[in-house]
C-alpha atoms as a PDB file:
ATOM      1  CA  UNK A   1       8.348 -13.665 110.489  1.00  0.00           C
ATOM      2  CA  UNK A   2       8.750  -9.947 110.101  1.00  0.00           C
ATOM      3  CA  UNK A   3      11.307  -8.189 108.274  1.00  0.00           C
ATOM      4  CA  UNK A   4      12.783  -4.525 109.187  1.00  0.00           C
ATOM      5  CA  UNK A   5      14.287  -2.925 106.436  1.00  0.00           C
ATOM      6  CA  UNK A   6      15.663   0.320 107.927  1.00  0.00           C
ATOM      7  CA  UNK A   7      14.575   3.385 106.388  1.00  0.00           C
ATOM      8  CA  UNK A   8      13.516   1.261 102.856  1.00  0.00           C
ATOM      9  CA  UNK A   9       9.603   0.594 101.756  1.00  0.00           C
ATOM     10  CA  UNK A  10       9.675  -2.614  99.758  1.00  0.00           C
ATOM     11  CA  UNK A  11       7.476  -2.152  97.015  1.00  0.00           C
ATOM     12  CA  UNK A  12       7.687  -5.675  95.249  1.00  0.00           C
ATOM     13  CA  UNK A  13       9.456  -9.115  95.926  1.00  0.00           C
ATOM     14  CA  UNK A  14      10.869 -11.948  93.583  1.00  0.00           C
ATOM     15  CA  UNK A  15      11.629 -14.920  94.952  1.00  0.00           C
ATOM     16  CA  UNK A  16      14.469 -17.187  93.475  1.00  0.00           C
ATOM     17  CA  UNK A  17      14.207 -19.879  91.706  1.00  0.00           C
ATOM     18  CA  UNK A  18      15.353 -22.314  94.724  1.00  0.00           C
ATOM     19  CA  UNK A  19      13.003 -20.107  97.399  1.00  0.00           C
ATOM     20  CA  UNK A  20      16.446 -19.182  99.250  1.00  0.00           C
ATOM     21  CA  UNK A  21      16.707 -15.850  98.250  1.00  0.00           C
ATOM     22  CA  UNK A  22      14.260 -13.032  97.317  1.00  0.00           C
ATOM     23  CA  UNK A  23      14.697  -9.136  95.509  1.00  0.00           C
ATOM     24  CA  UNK A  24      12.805  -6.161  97.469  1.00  0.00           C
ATOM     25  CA  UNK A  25      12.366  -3.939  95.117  1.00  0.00           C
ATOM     26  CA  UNK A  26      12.527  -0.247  96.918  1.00  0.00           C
ATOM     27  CA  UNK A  27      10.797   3.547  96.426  1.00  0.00           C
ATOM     28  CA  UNK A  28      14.545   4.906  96.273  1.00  0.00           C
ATOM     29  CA  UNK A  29      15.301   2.503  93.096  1.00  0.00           C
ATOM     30  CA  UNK A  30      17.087  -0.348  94.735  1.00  0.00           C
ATOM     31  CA  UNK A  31      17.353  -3.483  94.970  1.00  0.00           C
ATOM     32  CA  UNK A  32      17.802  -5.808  97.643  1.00  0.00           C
ATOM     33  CA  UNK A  33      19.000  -8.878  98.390  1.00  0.00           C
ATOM     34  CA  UNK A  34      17.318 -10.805 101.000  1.00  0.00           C
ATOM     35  CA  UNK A  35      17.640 -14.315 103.161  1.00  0.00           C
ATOM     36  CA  UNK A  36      13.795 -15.818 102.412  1.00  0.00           C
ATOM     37  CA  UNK A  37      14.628 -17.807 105.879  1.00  0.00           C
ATOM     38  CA  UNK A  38      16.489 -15.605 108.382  1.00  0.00           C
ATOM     39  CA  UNK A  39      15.105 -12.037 106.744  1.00  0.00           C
ATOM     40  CA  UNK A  40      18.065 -10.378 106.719  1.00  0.00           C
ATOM     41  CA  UNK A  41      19.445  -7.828 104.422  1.00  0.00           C
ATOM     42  CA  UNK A  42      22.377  -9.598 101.962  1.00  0.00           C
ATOM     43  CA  UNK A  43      23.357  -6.878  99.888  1.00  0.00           C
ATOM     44  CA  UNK A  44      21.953  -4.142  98.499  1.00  0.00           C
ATOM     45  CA  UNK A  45      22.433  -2.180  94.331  1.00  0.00           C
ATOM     46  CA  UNK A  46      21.599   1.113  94.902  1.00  0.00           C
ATOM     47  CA  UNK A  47      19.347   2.538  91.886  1.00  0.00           C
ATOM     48  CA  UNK A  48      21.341   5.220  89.710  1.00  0.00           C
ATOM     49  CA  UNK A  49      19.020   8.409  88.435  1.00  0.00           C
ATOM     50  CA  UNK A  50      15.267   8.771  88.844  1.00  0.00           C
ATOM     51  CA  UNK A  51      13.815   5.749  87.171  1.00  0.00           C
ATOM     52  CA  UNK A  52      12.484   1.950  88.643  1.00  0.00           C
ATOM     53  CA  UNK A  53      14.725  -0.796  88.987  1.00  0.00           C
ATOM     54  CA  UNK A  54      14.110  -3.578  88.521  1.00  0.00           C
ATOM     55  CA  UNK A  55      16.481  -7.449  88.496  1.00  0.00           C
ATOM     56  CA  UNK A  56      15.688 -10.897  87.989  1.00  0.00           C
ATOM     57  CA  UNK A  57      17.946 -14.284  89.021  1.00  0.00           C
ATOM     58  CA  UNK A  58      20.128 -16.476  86.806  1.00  0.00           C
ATOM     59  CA  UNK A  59      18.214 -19.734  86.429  1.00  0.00           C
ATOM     60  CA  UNK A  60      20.418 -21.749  88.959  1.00  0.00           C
ATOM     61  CA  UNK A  61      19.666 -18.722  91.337  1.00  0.00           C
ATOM     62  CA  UNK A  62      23.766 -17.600  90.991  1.00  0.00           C
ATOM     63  CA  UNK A  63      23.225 -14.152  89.792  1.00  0.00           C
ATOM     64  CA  UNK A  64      21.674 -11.223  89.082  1.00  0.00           C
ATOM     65  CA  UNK A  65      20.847  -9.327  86.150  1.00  0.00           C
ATOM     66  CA  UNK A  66      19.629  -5.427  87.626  1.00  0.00           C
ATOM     67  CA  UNK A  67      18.771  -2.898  84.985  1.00  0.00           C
ATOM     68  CA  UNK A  68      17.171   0.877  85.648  1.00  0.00           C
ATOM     69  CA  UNK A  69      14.888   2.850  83.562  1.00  0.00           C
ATOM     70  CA  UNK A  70      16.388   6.608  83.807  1.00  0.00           C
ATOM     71  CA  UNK A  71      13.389   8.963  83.087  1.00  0.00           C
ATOM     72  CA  UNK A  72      15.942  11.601  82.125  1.00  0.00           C
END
């Protein structure tokens, strides 16, 4: 399976905890929410300043925590 992510280089991935979900982890300091089994774009936290982003699922795979490191 391939996934096109329009106009977004995925620089990392997390997979959740149950496999259904994973985080791309962009250039632009998002993060985005993907379907591990159908490859499409869920939602998507836009990065705020300059820094890396980065986000991590709630144990039961629920939530998200996202946090960014501003270089400023």
């Amino acid at each position: 399976m391939t996934w096109e992510i329009a106009s977004s280089v995925i620089q990392q991935i997390q997979f959740s905890n149950d496999g259904r979900y994973f985080l791309g982890y962009t250039e632009d300091s998002s993060v985005m929410i993907l379907d591990a089994f159908q490859g499409s774009k869920i939602s998507e936290i836009r990065g705020g300043g300059n820094g890396r982003s980065m986000a991590c699922f709630s144990g039961d795979s629920q939530y998200i925590a996202v946090g960014n490191e501003n270089s400023n």
